[in-house]
Protein backbone atom coordinates (compact mmCIF):
# COMPACT_ATOMS: atom_id res chain seq x y z
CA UNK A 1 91.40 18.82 223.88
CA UNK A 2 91.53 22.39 224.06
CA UNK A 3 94.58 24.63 223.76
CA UNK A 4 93.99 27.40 225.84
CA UNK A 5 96.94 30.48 226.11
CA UNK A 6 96.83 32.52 228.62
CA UNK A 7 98.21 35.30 225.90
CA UNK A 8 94.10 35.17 224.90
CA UNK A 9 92.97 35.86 228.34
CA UNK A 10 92.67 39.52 229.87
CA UNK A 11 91.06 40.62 232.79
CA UNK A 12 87.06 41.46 232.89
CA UNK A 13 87.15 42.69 236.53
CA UNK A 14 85.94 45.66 235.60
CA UNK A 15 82.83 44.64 233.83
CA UNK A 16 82.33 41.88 236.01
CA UNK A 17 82.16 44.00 239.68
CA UNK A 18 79.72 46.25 237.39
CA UNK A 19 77.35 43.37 236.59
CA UNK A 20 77.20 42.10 240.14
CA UNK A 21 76.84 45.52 241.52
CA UNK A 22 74.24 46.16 239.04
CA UNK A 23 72.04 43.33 240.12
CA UNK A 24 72.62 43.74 243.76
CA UNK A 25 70.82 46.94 244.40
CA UNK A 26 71.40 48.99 247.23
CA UNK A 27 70.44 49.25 250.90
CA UNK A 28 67.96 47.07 252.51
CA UNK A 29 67.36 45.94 256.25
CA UNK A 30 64.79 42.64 256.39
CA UNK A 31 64.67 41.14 259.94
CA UNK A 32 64.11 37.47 257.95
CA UNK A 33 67.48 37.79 256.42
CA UNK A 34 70.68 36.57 257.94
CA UNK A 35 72.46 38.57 255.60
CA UNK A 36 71.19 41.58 257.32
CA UNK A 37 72.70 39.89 261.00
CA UNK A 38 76.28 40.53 261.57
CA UNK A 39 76.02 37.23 263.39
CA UNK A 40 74.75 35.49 259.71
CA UNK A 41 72.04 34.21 261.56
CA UNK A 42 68.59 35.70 262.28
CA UNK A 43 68.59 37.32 265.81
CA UNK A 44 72.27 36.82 266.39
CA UNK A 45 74.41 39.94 266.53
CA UNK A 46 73.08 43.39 265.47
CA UNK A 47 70.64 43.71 262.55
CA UNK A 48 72.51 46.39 260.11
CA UNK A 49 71.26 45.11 256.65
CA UNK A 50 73.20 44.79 253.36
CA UNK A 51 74.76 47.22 250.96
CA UNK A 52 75.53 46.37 247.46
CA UNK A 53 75.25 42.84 248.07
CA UNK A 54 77.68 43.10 250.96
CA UNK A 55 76.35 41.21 253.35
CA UNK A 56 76.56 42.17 257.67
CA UNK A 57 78.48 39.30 257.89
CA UNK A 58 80.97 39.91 255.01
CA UNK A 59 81.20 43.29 256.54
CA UNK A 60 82.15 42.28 260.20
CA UNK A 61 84.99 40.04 258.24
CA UNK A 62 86.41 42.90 256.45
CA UNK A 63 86.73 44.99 259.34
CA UNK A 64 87.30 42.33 261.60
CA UNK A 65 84.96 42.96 264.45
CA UNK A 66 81.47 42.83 264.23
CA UNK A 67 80.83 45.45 266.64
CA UNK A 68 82.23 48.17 264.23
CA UNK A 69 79.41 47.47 261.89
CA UNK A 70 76.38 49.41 262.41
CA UNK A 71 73.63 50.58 260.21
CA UNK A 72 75.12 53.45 258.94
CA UNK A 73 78.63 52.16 258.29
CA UNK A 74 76.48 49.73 255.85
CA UNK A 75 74.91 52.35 254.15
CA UNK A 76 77.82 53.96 253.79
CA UNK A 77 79.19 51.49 251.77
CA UNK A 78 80.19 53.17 248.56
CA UNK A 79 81.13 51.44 244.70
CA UNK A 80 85.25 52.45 245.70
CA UNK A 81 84.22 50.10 248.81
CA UNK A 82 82.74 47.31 247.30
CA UNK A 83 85.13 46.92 244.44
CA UNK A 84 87.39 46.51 247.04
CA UNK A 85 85.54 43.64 249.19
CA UNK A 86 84.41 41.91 245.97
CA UNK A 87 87.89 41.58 244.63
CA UNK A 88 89.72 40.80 247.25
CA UNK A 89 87.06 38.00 248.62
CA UNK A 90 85.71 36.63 245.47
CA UNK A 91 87.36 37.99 242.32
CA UNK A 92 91.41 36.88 243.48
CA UNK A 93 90.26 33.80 245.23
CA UNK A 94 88.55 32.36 242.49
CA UNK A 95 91.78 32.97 240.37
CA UNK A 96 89.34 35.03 237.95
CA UNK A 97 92.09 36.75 236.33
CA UNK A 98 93.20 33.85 235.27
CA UNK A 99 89.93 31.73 233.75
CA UNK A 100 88.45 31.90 230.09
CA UNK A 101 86.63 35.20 229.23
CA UNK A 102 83.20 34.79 229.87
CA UNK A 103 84.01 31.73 232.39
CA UNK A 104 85.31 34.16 234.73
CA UNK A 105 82.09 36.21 235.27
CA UNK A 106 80.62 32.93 235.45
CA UNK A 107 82.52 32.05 238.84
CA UNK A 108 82.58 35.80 239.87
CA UNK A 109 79.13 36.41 240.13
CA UNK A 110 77.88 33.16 241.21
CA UNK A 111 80.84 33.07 244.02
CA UNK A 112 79.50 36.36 245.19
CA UNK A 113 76.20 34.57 245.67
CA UNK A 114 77.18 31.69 247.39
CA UNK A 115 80.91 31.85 248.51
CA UNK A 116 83.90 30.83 247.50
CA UNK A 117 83.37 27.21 248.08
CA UNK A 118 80.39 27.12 246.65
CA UNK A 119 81.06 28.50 243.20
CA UNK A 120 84.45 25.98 243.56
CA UNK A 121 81.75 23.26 244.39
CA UNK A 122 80.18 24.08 241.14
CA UNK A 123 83.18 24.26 238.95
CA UNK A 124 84.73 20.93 240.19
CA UNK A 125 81.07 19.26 239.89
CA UNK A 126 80.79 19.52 236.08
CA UNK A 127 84.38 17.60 235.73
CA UNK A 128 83.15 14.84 238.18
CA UNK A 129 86.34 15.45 240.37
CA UNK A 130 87.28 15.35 243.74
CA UNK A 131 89.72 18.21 244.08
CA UNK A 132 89.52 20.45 247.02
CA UNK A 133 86.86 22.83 246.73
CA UNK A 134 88.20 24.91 249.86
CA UNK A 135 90.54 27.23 247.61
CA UNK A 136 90.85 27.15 243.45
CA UNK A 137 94.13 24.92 243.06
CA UNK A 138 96.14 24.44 240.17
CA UNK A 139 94.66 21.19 239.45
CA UNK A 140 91.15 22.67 239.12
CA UNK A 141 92.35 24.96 236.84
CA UNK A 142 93.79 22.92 234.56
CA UNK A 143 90.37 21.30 234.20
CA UNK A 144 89.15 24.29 233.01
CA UNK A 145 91.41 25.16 230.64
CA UNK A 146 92.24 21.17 229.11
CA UNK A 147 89.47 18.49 229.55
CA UNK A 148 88.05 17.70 226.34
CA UNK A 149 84.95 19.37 224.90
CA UNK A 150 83.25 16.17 225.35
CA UNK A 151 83.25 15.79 228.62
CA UNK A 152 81.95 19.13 229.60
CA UNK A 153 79.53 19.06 226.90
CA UNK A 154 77.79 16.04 228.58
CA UNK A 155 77.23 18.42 231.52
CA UNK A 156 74.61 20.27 229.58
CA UNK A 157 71.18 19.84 228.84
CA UNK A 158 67.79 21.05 229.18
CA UNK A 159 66.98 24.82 228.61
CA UNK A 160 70.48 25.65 228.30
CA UNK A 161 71.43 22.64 225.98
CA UNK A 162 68.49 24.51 224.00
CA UNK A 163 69.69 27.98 224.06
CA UNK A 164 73.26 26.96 222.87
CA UNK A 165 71.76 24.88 219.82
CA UNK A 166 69.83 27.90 218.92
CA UNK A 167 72.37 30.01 219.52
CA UNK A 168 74.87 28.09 217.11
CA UNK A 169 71.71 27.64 214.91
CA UNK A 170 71.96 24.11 214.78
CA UNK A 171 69.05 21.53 215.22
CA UNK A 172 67.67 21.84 218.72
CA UNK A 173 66.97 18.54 220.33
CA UNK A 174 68.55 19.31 224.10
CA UNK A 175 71.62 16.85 223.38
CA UNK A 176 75.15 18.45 222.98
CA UNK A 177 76.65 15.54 220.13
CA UNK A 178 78.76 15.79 217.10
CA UNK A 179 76.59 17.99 215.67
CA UNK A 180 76.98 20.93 217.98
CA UNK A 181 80.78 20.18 218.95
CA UNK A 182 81.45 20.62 215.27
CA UNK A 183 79.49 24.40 215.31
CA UNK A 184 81.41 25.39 218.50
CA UNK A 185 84.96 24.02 216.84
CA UNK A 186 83.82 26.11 213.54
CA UNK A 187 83.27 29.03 215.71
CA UNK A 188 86.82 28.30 218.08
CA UNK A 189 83.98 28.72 220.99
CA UNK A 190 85.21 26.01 223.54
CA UNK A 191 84.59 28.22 226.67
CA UNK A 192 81.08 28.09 225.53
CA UNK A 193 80.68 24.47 226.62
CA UNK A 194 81.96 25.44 230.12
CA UNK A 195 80.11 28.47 230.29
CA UNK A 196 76.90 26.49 229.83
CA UNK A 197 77.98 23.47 231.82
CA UNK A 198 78.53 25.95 234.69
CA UNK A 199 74.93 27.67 234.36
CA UNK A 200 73.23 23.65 234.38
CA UNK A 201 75.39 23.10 237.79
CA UNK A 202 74.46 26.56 239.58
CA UNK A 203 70.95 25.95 238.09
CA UNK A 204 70.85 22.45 239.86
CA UNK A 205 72.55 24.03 242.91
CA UNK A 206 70.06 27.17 243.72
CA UNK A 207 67.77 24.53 243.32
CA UNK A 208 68.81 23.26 246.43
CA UNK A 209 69.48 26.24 248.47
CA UNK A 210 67.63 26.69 251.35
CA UNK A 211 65.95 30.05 250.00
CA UNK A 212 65.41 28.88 246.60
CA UNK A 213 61.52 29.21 247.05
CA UNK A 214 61.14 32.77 247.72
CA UNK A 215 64.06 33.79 245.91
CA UNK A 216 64.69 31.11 242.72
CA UNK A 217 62.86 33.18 239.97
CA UNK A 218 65.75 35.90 240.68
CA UNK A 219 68.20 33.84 240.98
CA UNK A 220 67.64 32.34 237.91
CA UNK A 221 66.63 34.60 235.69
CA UNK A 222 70.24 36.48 237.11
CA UNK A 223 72.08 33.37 235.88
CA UNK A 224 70.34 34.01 232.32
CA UNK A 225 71.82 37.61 232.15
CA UNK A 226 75.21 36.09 233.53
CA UNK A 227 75.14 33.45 230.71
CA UNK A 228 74.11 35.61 228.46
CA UNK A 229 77.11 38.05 229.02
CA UNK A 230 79.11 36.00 229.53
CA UNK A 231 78.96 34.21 226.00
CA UNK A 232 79.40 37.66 224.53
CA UNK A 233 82.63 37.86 226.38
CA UNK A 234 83.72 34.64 225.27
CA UNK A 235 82.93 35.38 221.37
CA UNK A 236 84.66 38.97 221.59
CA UNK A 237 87.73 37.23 222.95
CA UNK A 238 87.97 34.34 220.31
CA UNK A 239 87.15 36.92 217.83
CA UNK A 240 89.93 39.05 219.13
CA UNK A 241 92.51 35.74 218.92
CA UNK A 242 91.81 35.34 215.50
């Protein structure tokens, strides 16, 4: 089981708004995109477009009333701006601050893809529990941060089972056994099991998004950068704790 401390944990806020930011791009104003609707739906409300991967709806809730959001308070949004909506909607209600390095931009940047519930969805889904996915709870957390390697580690296969063989450089057969849970307790790397469980889960789950067919080769090749960061984060921390 692993020991976690929060005494190893610090926050990657920072770094994390700056990945999602970076991969959001900027201003853009499709009629086919509900994001773009301050109604979330195509044709309902005002089309007004997205900024920085705020969406018209996510706008109209920060403000409170969709009629203050126009065109130009969208492009208007500015990085001070979005730090601010990201934190406060995703960042603090996914209890980031206090996750795994690594695990946290994990849930960040996924969450600010598809919501709160969704990235909670996710999380709870590699642990095979039925906690309330509504809100992070206590009870989730602790999942996190005590189930046993072994159960997350069944949670992984395919490509990513692949990538964390090779990145352990142990044989690569797609099955996470003794073998690799022996390199990941040599390198103290537990959070790499959960990072990786997490990316097979939001894998699985764009998979079944509605937009997945236009829009799955991004999404996916985003979750490769965010699992690729995020395993740096992890090692830098566990190198830092030793």
């Amino acid at each position: 089981m692993r020991a976690r401390s929060f005494a190893l944990m610090h926050s990657d806020l920072l770094p994390s708004l700056d990945f999602t930011e970076n991969r959001e791009g900027l201003y853009s104003c499709r009629r086919n995109d509900p994001g773009n609707w301050t109604g979330g739906r195509v044709g309902r409300g005002s089309l007004v477009g997205t900024m920085r991967g705020i969406s018209a709806p996510e706008m109209a809730g920060w403000l409170g009333d969709p009629s203050r959001v126009t065109a130009a308070v969208m492009q208007g949004i500015d990085q001070t701006q979005y730090r601010q909506i990201a934190q406060s909607r995703y960042w603090n209600p996914l209890w980031c601050d206090r996750l795994p390095a690594g695990v946290d931009l994990m849930m960040f940047d996924y969450g600010f893809n598809a919501g709160v519930h969704g990235a909670l969805t996710v999380l709870a889904s590699i642990y095979g529990s039925l906690d309330r996915t509504d809100v992070m709870t206590e009870q989730l957390l602790s999942r996190v941060l005590d189930v046993p390697e072994i159960v997350v580690s069944r949670m992984i296969s395919g490509d990513f089972a692949n990538d964390l063989q090779r990145y352990l450089g142990v044989p690569i057969d797609g099955v996470v056994g003794p073998i690799t849970l022996t390199a990941i307790a040599k390198l103290r790397g537990e959070d790499l099991l959960t990072i990786y469980a997490l990316a097979c889960a939001q894998a699985a789950a764009y998979r079944q998004m509605p937009g997945f067919r236009i829009e799955g080769d991004g999404w996916l090749a985003r979750l490769w950068a965010r699992v690729e960061m995020a395993r740096v984060w992890a090692r830098e921390n566990e190198r830092a704790a030793s």
